[in-house]
C-alpha atoms as a PDB file:
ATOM      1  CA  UNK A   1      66.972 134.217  68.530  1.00  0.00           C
ATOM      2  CA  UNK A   2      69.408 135.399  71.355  1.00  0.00           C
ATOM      3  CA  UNK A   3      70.527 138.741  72.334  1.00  0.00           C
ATOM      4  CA  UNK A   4      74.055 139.661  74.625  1.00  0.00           C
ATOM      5  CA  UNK A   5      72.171 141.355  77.894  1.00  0.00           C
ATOM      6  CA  UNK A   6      75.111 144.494  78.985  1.00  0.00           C
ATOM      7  CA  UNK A   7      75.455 143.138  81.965  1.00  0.00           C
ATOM      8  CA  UNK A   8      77.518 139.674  80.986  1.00  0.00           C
ATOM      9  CA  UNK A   9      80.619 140.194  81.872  1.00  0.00           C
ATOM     10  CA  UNK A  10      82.743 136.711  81.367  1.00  0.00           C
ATOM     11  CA  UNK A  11      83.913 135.217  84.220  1.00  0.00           C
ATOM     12  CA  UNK A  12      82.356 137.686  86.204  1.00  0.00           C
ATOM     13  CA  UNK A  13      79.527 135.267  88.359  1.00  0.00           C
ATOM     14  CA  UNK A  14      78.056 132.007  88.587  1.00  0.00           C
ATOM     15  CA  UNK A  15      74.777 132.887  87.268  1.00  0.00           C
ATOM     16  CA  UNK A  16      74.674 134.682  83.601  1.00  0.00           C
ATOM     17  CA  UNK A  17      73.246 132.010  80.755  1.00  0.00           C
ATOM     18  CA  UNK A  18      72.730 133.146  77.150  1.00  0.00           C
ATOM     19  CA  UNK A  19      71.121 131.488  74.195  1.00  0.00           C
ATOM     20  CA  UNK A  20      72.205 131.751  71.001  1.00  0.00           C
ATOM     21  CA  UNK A  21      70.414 129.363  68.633  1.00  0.00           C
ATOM     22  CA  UNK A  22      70.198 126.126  70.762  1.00  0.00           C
ATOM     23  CA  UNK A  23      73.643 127.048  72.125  1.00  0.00           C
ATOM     24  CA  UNK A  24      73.349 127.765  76.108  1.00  0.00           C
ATOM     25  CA  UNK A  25      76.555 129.569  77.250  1.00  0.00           C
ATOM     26  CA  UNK A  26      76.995 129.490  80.931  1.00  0.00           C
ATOM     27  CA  UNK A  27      78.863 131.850  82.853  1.00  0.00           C
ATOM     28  CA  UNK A  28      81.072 130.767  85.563  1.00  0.00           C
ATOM     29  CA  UNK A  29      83.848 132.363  87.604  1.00  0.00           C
ATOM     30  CA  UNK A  30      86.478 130.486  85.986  1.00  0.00           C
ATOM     31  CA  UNK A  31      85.238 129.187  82.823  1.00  0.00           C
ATOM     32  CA  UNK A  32      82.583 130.013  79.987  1.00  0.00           C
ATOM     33  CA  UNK A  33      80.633 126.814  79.145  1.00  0.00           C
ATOM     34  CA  UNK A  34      79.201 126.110  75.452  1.00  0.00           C
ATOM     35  CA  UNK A  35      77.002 123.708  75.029  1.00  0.00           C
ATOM     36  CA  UNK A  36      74.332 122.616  72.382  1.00  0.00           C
ATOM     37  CA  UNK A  37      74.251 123.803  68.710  1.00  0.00           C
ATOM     38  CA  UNK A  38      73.438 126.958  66.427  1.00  0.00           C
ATOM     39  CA  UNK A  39      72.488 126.574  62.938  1.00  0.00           C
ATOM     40  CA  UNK A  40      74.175 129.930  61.344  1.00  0.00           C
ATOM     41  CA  UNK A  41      72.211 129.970  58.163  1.00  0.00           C
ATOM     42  CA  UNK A  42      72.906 132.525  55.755  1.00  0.00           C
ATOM     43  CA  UNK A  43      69.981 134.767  55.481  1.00  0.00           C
ATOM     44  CA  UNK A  44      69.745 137.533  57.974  1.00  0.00           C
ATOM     45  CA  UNK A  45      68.613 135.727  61.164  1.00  0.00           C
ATOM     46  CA  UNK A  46      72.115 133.771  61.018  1.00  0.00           C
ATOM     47  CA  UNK A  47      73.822 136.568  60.519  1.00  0.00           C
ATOM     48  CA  UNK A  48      72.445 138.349  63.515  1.00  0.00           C
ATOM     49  CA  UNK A  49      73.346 135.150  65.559  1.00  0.00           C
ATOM     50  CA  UNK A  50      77.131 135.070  64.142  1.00  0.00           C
ATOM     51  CA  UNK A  51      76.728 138.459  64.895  1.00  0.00           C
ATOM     52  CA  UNK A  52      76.057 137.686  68.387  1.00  0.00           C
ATOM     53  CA  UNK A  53      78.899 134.839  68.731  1.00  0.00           C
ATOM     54  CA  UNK A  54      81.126 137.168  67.096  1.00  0.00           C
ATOM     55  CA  UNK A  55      80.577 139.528  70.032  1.00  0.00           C
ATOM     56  CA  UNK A  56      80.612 136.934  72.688  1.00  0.00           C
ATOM     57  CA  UNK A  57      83.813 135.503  71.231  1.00  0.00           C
ATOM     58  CA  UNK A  58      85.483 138.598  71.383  1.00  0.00           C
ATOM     59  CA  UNK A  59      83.846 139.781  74.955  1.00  0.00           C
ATOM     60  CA  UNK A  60      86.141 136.272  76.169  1.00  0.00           C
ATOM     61  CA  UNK A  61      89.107 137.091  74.203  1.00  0.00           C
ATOM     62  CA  UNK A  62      89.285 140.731  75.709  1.00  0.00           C
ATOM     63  CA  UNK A  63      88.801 139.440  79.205  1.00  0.00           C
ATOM     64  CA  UNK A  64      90.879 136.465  79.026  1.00  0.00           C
ATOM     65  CA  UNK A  65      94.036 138.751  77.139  1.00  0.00           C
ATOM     66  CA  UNK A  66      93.201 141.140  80.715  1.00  0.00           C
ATOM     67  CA  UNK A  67      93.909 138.498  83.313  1.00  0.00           C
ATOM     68  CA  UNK A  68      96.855 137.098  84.586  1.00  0.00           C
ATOM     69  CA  UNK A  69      96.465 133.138  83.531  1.00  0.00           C
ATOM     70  CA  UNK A  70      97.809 129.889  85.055  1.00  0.00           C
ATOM     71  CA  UNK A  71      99.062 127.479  82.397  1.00  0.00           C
ATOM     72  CA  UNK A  72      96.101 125.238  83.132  1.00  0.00           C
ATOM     73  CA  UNK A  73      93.703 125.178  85.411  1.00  0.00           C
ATOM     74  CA  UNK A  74      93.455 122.306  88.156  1.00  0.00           C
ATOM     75  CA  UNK A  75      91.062 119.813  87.875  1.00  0.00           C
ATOM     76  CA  UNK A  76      88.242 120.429  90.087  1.00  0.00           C
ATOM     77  CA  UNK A  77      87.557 119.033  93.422  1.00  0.00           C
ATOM     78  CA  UNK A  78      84.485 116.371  93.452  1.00  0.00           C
ATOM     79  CA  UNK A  79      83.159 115.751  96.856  1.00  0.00           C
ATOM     80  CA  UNK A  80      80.765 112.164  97.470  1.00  0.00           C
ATOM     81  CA  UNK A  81      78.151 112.119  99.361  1.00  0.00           C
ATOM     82  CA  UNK A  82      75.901 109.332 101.290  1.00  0.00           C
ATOM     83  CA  UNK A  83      72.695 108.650  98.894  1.00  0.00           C
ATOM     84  CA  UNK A  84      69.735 109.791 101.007  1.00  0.00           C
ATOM     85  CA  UNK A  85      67.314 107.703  99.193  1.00  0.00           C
ATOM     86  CA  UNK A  86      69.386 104.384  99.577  1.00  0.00           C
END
């Protein structure tokens, strides 16, 4: 079962990664990144995990309502690179 640690602050670093269920939600500087799946059964372990989303939902709707947004965001630069093992 996952748990919100205090100290993930959306948007705030490169590093933070929660679980929630088998959903992995990735913190990045300029996105949050959900991946995977959560079963949110109703007994109370799936309510402590909507719980949880609930929270983290909200913690990125508070921070995003806070910043001063672009319309978009531009795609992101991809960079190739020789194949050492070629």
């Amino acid at each position: 079962m996952g748990q919100l640690r205090k100290q993930f602050i959306p948007y705030a670093n490169e590093s933070d990664v929660l679980h929630i269920g088998r959903l992995t939600i990735e913190n990045r500087v300029d996105r949050v990144s959900l991946s995977g799946d959560v079963d949110l059964t109703a007994d109370q372990a799936g309510l402590v995990e909507a719980r949880l989303l609930h929270r983290l939902l909200g913690d990125i709707v508070a921070r995003l309502e806070g910043m001063d947004l672009p319309a978009a965001l531009p795609a992101p630069s991809a960079t190739i690179v020789v194949n050492p093992f070629e």
